[in-house]
Protein backbone atom coordinates (compact mmCIF):
# COMPACT_ATOMS: atom_id res chain seq x y z
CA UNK A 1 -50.60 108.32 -130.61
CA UNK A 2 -53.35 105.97 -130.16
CA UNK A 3 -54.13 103.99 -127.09
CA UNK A 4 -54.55 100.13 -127.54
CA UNK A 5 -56.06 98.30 -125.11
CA UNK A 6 -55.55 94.98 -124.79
CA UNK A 7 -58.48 92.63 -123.95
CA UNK A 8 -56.50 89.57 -123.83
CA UNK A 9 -56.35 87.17 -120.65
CA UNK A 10 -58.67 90.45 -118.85
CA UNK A 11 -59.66 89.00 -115.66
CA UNK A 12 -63.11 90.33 -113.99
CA UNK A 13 -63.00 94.05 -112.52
CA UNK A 14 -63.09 94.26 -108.69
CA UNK A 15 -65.20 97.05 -107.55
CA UNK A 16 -64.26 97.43 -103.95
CA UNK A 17 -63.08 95.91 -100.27
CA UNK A 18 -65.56 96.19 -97.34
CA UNK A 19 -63.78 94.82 -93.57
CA UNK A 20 -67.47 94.99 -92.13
CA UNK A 21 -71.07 93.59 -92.04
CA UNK A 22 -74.03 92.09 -90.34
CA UNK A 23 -74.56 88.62 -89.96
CA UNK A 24 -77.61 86.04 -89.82
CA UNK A 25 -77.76 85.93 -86.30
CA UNK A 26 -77.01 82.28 -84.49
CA UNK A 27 -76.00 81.79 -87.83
CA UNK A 28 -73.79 78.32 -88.02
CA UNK A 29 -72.44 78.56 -91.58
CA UNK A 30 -69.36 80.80 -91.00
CA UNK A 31 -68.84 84.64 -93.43
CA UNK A 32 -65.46 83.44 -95.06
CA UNK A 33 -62.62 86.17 -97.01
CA UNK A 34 -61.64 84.85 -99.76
CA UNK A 35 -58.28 86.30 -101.35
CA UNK A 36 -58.29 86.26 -105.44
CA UNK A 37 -55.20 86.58 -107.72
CA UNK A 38 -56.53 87.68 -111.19
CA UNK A 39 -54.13 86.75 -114.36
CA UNK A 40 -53.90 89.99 -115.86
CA UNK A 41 -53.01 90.25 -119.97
CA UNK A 42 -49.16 88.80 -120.36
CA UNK A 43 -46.55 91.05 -121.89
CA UNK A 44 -47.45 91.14 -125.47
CA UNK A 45 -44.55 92.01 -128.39
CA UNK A 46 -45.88 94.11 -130.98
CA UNK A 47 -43.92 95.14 -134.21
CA UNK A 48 -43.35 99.54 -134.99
CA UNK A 49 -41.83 101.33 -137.29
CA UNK A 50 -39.06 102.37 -134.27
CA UNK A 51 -38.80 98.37 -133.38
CA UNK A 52 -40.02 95.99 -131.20
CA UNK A 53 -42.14 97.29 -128.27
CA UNK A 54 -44.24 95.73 -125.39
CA UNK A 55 -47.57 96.46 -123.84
CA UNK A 56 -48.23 95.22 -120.38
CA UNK A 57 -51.11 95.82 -117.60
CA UNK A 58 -51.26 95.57 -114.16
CA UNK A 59 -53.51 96.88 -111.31
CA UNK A 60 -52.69 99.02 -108.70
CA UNK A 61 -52.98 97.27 -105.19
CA UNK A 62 -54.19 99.07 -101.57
CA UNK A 63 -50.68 98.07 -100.63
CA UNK A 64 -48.85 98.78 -103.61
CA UNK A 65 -46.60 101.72 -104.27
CA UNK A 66 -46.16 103.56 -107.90
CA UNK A 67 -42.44 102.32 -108.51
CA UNK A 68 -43.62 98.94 -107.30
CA UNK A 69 -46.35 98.86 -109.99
CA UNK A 70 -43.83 100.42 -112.38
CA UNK A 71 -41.69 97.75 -111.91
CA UNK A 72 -43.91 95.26 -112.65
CA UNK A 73 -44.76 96.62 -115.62
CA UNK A 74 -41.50 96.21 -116.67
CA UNK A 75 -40.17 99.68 -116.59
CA UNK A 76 -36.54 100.48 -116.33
CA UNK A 77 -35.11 102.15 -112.99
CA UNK A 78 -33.56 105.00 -114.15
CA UNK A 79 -37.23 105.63 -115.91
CA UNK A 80 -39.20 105.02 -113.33
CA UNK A 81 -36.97 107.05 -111.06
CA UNK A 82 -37.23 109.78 -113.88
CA UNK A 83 -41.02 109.58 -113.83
CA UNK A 84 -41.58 109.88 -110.39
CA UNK A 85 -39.92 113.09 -110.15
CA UNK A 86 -41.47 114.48 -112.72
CA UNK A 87 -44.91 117.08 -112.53
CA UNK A 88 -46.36 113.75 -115.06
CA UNK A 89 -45.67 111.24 -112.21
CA UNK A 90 -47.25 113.54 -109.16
CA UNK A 91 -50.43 114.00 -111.58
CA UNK A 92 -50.50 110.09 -111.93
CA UNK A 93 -50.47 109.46 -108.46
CA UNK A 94 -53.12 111.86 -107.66
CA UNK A 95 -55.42 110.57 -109.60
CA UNK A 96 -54.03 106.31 -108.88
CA UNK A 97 -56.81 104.16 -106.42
CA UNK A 98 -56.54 100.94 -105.37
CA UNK A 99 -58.24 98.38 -107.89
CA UNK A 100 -57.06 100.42 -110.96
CA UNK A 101 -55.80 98.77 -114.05
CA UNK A 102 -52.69 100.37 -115.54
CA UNK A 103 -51.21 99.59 -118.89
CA UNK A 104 -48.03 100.56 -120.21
CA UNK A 105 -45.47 100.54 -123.59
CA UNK A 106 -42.21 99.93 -123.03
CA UNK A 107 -38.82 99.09 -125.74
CA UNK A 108 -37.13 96.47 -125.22
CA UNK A 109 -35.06 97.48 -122.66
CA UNK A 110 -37.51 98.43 -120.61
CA UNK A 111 -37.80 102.07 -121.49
CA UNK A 112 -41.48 103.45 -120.70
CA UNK A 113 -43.03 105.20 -123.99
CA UNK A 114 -46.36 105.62 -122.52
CA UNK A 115 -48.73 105.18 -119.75
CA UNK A 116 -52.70 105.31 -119.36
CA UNK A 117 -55.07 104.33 -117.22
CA UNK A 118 -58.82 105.16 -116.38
CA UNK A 119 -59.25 107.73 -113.99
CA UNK A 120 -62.35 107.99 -110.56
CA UNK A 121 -63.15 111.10 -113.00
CA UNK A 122 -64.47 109.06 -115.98
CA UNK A 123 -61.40 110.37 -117.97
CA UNK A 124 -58.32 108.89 -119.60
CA UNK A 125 -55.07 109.62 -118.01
CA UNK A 126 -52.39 108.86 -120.32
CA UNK A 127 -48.35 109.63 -119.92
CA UNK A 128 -46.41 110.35 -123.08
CA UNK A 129 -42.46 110.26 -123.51
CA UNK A 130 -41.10 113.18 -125.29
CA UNK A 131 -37.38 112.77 -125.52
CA UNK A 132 -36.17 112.27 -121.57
CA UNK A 133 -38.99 113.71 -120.43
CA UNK A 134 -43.02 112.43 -119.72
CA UNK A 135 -45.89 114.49 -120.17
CA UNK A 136 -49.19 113.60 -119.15
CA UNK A 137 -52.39 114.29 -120.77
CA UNK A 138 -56.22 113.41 -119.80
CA UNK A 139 -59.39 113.38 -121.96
CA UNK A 140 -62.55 112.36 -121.38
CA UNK A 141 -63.19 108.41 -121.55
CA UNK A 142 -66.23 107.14 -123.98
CA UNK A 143 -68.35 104.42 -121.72
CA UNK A 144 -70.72 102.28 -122.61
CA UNK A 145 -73.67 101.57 -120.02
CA UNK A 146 -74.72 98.15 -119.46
CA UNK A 147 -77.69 96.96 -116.75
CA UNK A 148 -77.22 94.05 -114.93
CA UNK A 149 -79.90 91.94 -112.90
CA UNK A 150 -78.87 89.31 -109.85
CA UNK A 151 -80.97 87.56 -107.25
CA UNK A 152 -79.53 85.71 -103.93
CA UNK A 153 -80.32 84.35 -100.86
CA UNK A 154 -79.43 85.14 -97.35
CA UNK A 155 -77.53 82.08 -96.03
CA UNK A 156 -75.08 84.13 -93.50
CA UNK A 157 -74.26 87.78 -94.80
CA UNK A 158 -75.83 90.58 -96.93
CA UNK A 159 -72.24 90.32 -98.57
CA UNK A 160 -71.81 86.52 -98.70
CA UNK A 161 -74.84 86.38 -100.70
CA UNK A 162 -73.72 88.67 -103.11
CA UNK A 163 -70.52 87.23 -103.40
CA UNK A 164 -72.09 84.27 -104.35
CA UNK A 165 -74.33 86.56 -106.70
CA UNK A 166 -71.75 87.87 -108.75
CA UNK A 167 -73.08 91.58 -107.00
CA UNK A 168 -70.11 93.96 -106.96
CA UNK A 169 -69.45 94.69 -103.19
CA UNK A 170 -70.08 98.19 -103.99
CA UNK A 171 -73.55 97.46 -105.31
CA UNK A 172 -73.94 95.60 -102.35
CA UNK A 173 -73.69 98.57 -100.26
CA UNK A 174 -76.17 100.68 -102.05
CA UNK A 175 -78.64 97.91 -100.85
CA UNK A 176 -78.68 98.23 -97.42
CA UNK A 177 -78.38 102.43 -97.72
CA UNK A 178 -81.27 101.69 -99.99
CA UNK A 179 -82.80 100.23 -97.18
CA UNK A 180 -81.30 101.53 -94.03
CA UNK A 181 -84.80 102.73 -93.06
CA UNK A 182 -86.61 99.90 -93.00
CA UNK A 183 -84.07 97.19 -92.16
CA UNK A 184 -81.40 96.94 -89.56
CA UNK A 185 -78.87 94.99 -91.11
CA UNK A 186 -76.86 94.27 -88.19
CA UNK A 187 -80.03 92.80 -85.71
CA UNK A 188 -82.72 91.69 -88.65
CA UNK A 189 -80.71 89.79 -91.21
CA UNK A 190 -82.62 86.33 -91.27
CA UNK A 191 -81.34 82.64 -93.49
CA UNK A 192 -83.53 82.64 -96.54
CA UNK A 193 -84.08 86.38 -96.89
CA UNK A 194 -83.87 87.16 -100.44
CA UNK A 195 -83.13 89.87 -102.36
CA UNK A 196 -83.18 90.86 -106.69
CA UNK A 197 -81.05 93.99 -107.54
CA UNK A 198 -80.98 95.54 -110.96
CA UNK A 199 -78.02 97.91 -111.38
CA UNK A 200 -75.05 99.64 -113.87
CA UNK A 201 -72.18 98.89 -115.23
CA UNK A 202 -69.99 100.98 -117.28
CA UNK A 203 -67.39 99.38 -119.88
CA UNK A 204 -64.78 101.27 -121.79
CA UNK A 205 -63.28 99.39 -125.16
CA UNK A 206 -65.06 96.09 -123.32
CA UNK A 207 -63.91 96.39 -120.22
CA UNK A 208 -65.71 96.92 -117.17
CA UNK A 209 -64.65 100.15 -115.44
CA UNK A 210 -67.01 101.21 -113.34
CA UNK A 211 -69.66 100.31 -110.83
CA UNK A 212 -73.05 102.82 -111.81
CA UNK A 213 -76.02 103.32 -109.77
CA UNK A 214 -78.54 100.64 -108.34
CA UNK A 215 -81.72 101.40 -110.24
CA UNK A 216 -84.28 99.16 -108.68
CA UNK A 217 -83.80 96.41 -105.69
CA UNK A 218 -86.26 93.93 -103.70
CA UNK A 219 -85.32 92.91 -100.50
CA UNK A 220 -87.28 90.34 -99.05
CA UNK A 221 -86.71 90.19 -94.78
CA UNK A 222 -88.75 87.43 -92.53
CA UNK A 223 -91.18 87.25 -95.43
CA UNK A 224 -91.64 91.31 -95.75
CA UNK A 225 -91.11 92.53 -99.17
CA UNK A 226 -89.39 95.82 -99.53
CA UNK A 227 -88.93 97.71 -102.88
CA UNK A 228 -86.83 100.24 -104.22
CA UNK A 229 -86.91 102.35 -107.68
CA UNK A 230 -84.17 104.91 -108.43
CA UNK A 231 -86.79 108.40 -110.38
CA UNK A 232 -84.48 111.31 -110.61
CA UNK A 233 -86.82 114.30 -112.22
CA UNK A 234 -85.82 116.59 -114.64
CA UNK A 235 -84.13 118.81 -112.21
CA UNK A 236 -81.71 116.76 -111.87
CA UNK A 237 -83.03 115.78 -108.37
CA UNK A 238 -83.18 111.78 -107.57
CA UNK A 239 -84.11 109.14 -104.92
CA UNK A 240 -85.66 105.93 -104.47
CA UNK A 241 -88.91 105.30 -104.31
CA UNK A 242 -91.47 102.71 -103.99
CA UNK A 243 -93.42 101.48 -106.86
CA UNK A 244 -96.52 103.70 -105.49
CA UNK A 245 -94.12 106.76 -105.10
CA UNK A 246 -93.42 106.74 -101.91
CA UNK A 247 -90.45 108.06 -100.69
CA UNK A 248 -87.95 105.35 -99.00
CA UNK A 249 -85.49 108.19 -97.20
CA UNK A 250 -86.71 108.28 -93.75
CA UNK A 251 -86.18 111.38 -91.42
CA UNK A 252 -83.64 109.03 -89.58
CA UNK A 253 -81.53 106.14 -90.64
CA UNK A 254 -81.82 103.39 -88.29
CA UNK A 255 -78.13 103.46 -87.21
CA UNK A 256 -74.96 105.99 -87.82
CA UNK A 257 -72.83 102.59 -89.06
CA UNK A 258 -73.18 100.70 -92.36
CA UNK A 259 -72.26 97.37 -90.75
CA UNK A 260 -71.63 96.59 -87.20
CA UNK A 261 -73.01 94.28 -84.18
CA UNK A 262 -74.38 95.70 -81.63
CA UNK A 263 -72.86 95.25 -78.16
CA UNK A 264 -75.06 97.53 -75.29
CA UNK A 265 -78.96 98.23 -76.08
CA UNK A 266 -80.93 100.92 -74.48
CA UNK A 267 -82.03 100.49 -70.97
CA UNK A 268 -80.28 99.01 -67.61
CA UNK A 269 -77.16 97.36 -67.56
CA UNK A 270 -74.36 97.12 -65.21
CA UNK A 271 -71.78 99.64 -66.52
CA UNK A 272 -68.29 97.93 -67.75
CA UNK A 273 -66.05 100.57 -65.98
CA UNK A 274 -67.75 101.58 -63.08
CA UNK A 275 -68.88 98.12 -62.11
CA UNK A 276 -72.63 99.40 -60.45
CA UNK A 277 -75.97 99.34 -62.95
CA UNK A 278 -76.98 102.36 -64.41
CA UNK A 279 -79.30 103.18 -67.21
CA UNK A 280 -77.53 103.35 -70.57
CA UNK A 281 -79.07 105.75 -72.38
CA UNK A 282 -78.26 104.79 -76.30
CA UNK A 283 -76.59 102.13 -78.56
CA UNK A 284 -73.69 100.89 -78.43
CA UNK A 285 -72.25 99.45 -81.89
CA UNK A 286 -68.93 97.77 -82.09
CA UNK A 287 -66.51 98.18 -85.08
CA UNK A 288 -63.63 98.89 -85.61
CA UNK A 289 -61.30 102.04 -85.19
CA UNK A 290 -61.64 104.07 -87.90
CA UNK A 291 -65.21 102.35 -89.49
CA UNK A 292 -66.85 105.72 -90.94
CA UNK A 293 -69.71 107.30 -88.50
CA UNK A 294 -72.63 108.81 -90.58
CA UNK A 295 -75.10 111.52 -89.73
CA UNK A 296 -78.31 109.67 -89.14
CA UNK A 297 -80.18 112.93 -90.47
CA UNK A 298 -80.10 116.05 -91.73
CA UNK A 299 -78.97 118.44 -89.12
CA UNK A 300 -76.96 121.68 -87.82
CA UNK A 301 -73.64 120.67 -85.67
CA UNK A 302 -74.24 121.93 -82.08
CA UNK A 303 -71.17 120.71 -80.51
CA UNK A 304 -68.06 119.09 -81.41
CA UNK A 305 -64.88 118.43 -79.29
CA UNK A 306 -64.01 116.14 -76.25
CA UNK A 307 -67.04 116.18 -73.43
CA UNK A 308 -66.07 113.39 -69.96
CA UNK A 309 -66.79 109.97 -70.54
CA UNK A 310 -68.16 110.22 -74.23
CA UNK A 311 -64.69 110.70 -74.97
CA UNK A 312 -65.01 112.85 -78.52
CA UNK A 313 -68.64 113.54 -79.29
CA UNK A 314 -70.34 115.39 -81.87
CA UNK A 315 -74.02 116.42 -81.44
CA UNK A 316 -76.42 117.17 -84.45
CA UNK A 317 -79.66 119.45 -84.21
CA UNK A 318 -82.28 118.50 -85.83
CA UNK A 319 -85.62 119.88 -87.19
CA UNK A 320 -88.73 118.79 -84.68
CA UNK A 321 -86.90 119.18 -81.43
CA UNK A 322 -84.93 115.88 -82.42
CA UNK A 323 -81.25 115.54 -82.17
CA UNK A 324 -78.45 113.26 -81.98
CA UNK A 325 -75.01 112.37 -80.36
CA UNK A 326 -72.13 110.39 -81.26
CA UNK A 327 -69.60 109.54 -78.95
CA UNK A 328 -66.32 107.94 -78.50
CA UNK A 329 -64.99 109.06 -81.62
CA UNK A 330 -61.63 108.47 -83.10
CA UNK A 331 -62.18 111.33 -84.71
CA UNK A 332 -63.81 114.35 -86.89
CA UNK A 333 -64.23 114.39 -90.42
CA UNK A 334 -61.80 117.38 -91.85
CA UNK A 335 -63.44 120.81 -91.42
CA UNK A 336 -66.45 120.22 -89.47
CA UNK A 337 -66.90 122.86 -87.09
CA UNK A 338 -69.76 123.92 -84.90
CA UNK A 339 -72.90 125.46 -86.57
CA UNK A 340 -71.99 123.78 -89.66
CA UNK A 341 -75.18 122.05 -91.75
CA UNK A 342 -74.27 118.09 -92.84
CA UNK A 343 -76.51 116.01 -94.42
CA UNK A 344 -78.47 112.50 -93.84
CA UNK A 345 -75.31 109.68 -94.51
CA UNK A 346 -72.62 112.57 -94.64
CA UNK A 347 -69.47 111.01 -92.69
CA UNK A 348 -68.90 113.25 -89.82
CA UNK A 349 -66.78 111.11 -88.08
CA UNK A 350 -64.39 107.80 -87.30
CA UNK A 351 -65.30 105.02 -84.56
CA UNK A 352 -62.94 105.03 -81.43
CA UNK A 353 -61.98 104.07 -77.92
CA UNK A 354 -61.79 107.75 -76.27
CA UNK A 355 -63.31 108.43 -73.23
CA UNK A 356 -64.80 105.72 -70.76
CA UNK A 357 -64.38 102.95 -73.23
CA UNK A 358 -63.37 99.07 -72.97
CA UNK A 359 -63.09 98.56 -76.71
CA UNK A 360 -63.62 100.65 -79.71
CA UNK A 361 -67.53 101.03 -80.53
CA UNK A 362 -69.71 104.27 -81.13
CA UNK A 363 -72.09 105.49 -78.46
CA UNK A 364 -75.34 106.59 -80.18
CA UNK A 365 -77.95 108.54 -78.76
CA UNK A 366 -81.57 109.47 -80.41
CA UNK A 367 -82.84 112.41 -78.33
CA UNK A 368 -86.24 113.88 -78.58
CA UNK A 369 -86.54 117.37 -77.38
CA UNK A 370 -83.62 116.40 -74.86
CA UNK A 371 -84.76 112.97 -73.37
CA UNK A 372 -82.85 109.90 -75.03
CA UNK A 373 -85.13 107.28 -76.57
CA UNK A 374 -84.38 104.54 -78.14
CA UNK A 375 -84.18 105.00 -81.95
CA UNK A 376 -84.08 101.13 -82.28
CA UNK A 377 -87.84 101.19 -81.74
CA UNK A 378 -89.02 104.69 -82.78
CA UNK A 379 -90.98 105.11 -86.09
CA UNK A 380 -89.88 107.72 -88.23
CA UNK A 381 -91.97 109.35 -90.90
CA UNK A 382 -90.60 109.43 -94.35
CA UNK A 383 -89.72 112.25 -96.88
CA UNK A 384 -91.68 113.70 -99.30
CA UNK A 385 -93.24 111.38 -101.69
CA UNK A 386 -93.35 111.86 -105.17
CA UNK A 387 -95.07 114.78 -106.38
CA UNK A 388 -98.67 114.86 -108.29
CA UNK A 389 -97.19 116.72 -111.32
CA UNK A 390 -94.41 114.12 -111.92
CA UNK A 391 -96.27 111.36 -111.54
CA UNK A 392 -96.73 110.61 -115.10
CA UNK A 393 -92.65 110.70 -115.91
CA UNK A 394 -92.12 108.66 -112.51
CA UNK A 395 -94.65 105.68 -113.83
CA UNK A 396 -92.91 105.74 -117.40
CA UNK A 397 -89.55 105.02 -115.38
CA UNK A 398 -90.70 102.43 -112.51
CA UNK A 399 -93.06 100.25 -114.96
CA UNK A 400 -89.86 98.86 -116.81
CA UNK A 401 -88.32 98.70 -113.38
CA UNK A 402 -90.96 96.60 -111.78
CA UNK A 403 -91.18 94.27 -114.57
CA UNK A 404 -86.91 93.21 -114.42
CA UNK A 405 -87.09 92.79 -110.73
CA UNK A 406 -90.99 90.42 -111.49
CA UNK A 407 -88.73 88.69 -114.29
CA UNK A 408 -86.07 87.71 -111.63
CA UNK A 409 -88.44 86.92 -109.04
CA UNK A 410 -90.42 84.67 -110.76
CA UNK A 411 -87.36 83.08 -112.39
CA UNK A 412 -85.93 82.72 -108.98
CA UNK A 413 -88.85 80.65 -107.20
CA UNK A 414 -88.76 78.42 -110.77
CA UNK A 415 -85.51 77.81 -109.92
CA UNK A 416 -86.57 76.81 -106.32
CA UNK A 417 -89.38 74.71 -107.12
């Protein structure tokens, strides 16, 4: 049976929730949340050859359950119940996130004939009745790519600026990973930094569906001008890059969190437990429990497991007598064990209060060949830069690049003037 999808009344597609970020420091214009209800498509009555039938969508909320969203849709109990039970109704809520629009047939008595949504996986899940039973099915969606360009201005947040923007939060955080290396966006943030982004956007039968990659972003912070241009070579193997080549992955990120504050530097202070001044070794960044800790590098796990006052610390080795430690953990990510290789911005872990701890924060520590530094102020060398042989394919795919983010540059300071 074929699909329809209804366009009608389609509200804008939400591409994600972050709880966290840096602010413009001393900033006096406040970061505000902003709830949105979104009018979805009404229930629409359509005319078949077995009667009258209607087709509804709704989406699938972070605190919704399946038979609430069922119900919603209109679907009888007894069918619901029916469809919940069934192998069809485990496979649909495998595959169910948060944000998800579902749409759904139903007679006029509320009895579901079919189900489909679009999956994480790029494919259609659809549910089929067939008699008392549902069977579900899943095929691979057709999407249309569409690039999008948007230019703000730092007033208070990274993220309050691309509200404003019209950047999908998820876009949003590719910027700062983007940039992690260059720009601390928990300490450097600054009111009238600036940034362009040029990114994806994947539609299927006209609707937005997915957030794609960011393929080229300026970031302009207290008047330095960073650049970024997504080249992935023919082996399949990508990264961002600066318009000359360079390679923007540093050896290190500059912290473990994607947004935090920091609340203890490196050097003396007077400790908040033990009352007497002591030299504190790393960074402290607050967040809250459960914010996702990320390997600052690639490295080899040298110890994992609970270690005095850090509470539950993992330690990475890295190459060049460098390593790390992370401590105070809620948590490990699933699996990790010692001697196990992660990689740079792999989540190895969950912020917590264990250990000697007022509040929940992570403990970081940069070490170089055992002696802590401060990783706030070290420079670290970047990866390999483009190489000589693929220079000709990279220039045929960062020209075009350069030129959208000039066109929104220069069509942003016309705007200005």
């Amino acid at each position: 049976m074929r699909l329809l999808w209804l366009a009608a009344g389609a509200a804008a597609f939400l591409f994600g929730v972050v709880a966290a970020f840096g602010t413009v420091p001393n900033s006096a214009e406040p970061v505000l949340s902003q709830t949105i209800i979104e009018q979805l498509a009404p229930r629409v009555r359509v005319a078949e050859g077995t009667g009258e039938v209607f087709f509804q969508e709704g989406r699938f909320q972070r605190s919704d359950t399946f038979a609430l969203l069922l119900d919603r849709l209109g679907v009888d109990d007894s069918d619901a119940e029916r469809l919940l039970r069934s192998d069809a109704g485990a496979r649909v809520l495998r595959a169910l996130r948060p944000g998800t629009t579902v749409q759904a047939k139903t007679g006029v008595d509320g009895d579901l004939r079919s189900l489909w949504f679009l999956s994480g996986r790029d494919t259609l899940l659809s549910v089929e009745r067939l008699g008392e039973e549902f069977q579900a099915s899943e095929q691979q969606a057709e999407l249309s790519r569409q690039v999008l360009m948007k230019s703000g201005e730092i007033r208070s947040s990274l993220f309050a600026a691309t509200d404003e923007a019209g950047v999908p939060d998820g876009a949003a955080i590719q910027i700062a990973e983007i940039f992690a290396g260059d720009v601390d966006f928990h300490r450097d943030l600054r009111r009238g930094d600036r940034f362009e982004v040029v990114y994806e956007v994947f539609h299927h039968e006209g609707r937005a569906a997915k957030l794609g990659r960011v393929l080229a972003a300026e970031f302009v912070n207290q008047n330095k001008v960073y650049r970024a241009l997504w080249f992935q070579d023919a082996n399949d193997k990508g990264g961002y890059y600066t318009p000359e080549g360079r390679n923007l992955r540093k050896a290190f990120l500059r912290s473990p969190l994607e947004f935090s504050r920091i609340t203890s530097g490196f050097g003396m202070r007077s400790h908040p437990i033990l009352g007497r001044w002591r030299s504190h070794k790393g960074i402290d960044y607050g967040a809250p429990v459960g914010t996702r800790v990320r390997a600052t590098s690639d490295g080899v796990i040298d110890f994992i497991g609970r270690q005095g006052g850090y509470g539950n610390m993992l330690v990475l080795r890295h190459a060049g007598g460098y390593s790390t430690a992370y401590g105070h953990l809620n948590g490990f990510t699933r699996g990790l064990r010692r001697g196990m290789r992660v990689s740079q911005g792999d989540v190895i872990g969950y912020v917590g209060q264990t250990g000697l701890a007022t509040g929940p924060h992570l403990h970081y520590e940069f070490r170089a060949n055992n002696q802590q530094r401060n990783p706030l102020t070290m420079a670290f060398p970047a990866a390999q830069a483009v190489a000589p042989e693929k220079l000709a394919a990279f220039r045929a795919v960062a020209d075009p690049l350069v030129a959208r983010l000039e066109l929104l540059r220069t069509t942003n300071l016309a705007l200005l003037e």
